[in-house]
N, C-alpha and C. Protein backbone atom coordinates (compact mmCIF):
# COMPACT_ATOMS: atom_id res chain seq x y z
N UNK A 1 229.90 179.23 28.41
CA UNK A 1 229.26 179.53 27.13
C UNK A 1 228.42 180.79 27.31
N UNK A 2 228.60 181.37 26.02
CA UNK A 2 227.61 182.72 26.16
C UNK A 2 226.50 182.97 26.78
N UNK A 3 225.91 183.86 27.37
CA UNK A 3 224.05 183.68 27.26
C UNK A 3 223.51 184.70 26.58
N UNK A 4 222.58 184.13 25.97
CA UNK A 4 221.91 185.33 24.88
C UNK A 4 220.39 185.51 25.33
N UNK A 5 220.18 187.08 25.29
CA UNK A 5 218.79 187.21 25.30
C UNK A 5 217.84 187.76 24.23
N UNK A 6 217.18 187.34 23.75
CA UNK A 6 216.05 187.28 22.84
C UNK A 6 214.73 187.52 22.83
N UNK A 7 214.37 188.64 22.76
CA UNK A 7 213.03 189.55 22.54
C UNK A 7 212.23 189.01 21.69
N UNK A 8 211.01 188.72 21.56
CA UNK A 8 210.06 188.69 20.25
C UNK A 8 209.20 190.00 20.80
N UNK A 9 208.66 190.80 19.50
CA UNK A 9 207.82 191.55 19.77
C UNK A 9 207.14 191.04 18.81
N UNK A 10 205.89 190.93 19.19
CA UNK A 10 204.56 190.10 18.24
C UNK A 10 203.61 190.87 17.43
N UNK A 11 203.45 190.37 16.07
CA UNK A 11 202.27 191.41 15.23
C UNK A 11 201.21 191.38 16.13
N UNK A 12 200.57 192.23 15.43
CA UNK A 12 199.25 192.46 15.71
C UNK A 12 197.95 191.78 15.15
N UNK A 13 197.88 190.68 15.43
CA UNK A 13 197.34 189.77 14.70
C UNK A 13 197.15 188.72 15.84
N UNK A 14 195.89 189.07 16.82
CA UNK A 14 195.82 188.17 17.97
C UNK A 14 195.38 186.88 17.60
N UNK A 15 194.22 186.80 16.77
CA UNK A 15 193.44 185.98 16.09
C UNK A 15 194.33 184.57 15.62
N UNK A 16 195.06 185.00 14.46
CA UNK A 16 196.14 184.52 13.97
C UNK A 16 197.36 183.79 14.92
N UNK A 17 197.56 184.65 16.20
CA UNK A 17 198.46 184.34 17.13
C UNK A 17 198.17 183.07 17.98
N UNK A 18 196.70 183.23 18.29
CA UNK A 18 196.07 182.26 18.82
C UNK A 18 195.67 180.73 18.71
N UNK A 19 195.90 180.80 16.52
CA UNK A 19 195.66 179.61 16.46
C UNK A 19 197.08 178.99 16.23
N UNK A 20 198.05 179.61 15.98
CA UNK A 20 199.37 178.59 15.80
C UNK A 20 200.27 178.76 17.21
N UNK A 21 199.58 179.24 17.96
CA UNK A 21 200.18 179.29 19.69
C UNK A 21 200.55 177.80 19.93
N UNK A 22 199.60 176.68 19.85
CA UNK A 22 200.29 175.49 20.19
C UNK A 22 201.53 175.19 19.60
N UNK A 23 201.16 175.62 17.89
CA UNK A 23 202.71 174.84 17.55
C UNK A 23 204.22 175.84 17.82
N UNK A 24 204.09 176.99 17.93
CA UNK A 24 204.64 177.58 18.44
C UNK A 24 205.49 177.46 19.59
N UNK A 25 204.47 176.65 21.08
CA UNK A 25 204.98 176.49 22.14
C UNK A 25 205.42 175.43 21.72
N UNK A 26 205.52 174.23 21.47
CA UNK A 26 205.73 172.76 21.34
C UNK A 26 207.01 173.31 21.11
N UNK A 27 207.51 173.84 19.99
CA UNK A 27 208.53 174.40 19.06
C UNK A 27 209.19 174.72 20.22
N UNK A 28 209.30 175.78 20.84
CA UNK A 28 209.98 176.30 21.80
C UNK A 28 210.34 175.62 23.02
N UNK A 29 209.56 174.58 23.33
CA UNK A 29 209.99 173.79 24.52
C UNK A 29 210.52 172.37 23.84
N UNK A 30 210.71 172.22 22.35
CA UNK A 30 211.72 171.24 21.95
C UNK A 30 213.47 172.14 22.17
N UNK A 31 213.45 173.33 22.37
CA UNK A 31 214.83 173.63 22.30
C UNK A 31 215.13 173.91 23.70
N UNK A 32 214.65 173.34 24.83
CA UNK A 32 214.90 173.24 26.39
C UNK A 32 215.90 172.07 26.07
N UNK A 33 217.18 172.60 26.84
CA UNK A 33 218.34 171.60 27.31
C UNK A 33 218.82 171.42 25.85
N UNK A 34 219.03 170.70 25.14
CA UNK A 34 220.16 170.38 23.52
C UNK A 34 219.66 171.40 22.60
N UNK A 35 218.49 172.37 22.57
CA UNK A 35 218.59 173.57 21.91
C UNK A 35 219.01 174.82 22.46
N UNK A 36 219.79 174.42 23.96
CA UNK A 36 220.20 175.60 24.12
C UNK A 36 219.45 176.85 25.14
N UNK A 37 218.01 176.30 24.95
CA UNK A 37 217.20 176.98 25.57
C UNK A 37 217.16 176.85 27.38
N UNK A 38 217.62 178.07 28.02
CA UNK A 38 217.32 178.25 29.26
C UNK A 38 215.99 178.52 29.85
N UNK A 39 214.96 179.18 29.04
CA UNK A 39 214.17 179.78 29.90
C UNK A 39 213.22 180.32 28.74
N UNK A 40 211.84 180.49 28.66
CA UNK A 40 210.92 181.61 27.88
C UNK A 40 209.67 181.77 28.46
N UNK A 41 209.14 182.90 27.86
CA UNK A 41 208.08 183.24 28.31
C UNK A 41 207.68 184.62 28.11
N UNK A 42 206.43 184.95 28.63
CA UNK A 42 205.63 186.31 27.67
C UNK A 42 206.04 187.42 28.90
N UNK A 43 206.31 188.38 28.41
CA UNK A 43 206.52 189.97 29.01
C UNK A 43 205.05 189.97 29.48
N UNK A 44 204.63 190.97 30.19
CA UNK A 44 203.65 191.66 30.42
C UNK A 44 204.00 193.63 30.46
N UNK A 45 202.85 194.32 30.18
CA UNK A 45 203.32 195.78 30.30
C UNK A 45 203.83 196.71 29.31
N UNK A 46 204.70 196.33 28.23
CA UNK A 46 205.14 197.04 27.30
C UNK A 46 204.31 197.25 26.51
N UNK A 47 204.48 198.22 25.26
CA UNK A 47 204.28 198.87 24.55
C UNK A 47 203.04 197.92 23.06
N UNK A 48 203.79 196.16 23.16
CA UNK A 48 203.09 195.38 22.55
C UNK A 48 203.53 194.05 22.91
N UNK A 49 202.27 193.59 22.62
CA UNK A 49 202.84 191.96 22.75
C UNK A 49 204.37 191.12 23.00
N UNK A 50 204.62 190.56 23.80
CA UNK A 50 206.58 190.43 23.61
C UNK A 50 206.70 189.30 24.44
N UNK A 51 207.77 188.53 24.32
CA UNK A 51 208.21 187.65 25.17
C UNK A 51 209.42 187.82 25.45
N UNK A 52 210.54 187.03 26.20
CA UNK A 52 211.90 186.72 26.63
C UNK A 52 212.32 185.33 26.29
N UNK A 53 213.43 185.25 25.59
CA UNK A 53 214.00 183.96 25.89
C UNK A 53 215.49 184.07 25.93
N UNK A 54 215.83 183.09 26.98
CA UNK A 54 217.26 182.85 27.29
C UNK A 54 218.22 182.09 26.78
N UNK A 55 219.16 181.74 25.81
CA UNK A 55 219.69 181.13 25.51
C UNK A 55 220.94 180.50 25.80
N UNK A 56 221.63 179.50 26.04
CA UNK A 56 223.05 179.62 25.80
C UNK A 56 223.76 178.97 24.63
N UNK A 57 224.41 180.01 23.76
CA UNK A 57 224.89 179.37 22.36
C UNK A 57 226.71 179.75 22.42
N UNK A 58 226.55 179.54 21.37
CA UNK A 58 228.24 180.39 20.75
C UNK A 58 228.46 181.35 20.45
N UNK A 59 226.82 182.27 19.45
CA UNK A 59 226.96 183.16 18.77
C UNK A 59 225.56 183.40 18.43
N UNK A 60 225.44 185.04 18.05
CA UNK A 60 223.90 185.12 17.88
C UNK A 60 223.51 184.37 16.48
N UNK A 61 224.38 184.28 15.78
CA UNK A 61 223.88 182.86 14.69
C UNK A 61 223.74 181.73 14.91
N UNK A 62 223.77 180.78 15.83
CA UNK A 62 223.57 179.58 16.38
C UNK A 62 222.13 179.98 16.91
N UNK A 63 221.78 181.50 18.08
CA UNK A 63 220.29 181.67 18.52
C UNK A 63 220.11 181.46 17.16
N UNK A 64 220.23 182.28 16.23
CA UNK A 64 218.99 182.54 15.37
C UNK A 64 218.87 181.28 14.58
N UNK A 65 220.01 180.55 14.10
CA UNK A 65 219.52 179.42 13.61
C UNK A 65 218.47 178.35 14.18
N UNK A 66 219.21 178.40 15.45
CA UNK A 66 217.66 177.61 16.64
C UNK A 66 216.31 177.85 16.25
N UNK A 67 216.07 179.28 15.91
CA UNK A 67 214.89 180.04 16.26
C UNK A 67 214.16 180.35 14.52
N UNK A 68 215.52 180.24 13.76
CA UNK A 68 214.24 180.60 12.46
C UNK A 68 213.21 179.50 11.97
N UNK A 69 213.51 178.15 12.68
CA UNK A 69 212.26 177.64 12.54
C UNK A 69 210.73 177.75 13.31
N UNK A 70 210.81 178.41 13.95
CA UNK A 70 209.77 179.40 14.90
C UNK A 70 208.63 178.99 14.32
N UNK A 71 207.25 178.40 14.14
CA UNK A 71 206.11 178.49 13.47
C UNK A 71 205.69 180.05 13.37
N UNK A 72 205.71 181.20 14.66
CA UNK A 72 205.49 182.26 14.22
C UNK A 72 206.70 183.09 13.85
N UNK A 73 207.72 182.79 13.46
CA UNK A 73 208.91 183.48 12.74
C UNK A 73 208.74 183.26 11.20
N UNK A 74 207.82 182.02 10.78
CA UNK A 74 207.82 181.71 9.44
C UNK A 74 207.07 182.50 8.84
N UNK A 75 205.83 182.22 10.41
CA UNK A 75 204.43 182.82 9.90
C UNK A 75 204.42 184.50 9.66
N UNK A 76 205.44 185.28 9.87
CA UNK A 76 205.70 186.79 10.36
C UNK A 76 204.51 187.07 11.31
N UNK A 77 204.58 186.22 12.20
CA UNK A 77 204.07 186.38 13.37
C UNK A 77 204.93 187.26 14.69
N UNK A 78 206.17 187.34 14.40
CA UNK A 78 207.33 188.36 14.91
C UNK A 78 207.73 189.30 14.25
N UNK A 79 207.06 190.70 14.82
CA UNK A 79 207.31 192.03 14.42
C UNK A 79 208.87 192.04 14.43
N UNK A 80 209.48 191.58 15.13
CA UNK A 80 210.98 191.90 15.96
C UNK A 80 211.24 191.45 16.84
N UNK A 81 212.63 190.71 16.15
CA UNK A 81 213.78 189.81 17.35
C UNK A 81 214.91 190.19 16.95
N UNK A 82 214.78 190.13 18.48
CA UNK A 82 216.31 190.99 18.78
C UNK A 82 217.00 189.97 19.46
N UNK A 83 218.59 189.98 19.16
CA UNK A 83 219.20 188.74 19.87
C UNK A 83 220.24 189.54 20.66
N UNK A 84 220.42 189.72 22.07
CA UNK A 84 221.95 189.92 22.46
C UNK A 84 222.40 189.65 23.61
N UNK A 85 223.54 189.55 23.60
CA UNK A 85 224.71 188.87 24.59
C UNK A 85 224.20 189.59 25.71
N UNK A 86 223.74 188.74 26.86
CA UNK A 86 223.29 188.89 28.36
C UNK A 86 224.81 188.48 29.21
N UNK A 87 225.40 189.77 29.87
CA UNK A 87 226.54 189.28 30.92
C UNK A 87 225.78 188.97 32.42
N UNK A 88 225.52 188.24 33.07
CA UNK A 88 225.20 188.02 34.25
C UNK A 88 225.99 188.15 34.95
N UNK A 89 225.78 189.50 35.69
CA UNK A 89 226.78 189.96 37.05
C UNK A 89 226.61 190.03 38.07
N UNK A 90 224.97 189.68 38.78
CA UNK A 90 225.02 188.63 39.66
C UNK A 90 223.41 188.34 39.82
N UNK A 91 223.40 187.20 40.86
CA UNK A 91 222.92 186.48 40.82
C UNK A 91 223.12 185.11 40.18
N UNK A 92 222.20 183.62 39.79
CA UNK A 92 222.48 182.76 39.66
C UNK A 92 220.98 182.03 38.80
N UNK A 93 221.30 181.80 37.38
CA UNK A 93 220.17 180.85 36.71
C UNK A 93 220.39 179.71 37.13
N UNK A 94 221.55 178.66 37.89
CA UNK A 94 221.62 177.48 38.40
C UNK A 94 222.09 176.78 37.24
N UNK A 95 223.08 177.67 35.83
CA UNK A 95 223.91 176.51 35.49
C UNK A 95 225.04 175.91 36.11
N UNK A 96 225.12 174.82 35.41
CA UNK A 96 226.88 174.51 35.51
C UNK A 96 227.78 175.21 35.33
N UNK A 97 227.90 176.01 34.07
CA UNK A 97 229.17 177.26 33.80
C UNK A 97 228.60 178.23 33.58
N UNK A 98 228.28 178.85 34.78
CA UNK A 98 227.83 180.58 34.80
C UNK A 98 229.90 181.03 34.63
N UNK A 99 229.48 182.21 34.41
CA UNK A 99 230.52 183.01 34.92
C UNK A 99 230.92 183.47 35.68
């Protein structure tokens, strides 16, 4: 199955960010294992606020369907997500069907 990678770049709105952070994470660690979700977590270094997440779906419409319930996707708490097809050419995340 595919793997998809998925950027959030976050408004600018720390305040705001801070108080729906719990439901946010909860959200995101309900889609570990039957949502598909491999892996997330916050960038450090760039340009603004951002995280990573790993997916494995069918299609970047299956990520995004996962994901538009986001508490900060509702909230336009995400400047920008970007979804795209990650080929892993080497190394190993420790699935079952890498490629």
């Amino acid at each position: 199955m595919p793997i998809y990678a998925v950027t959030y770049r976050y408004a600018d709105q720390p305040e705001v960010i801070a108080e729906h952070r719990p439901a946010h994470r909860e959200y995101i660690a309900s889609l570990l294992g039957e949502g598909g979700l491999i892996a997330s977590g916050r960038t450090e270094g760039g340009e603004t606020p951002s995280a990573l997440l790993l997916f494995q779906a069918e299609s970047v419409a299956e990520v995004e369907n996962v994901l538009d319930p986001d508490p900060f996707w509702t909230l336009g708490l995400i400047e920008k997500r970007e979804i795209v097809e990650w080929i892993l050419s080497s190394g190993s995340l420790g699935l079952d069907s890498e490629r």
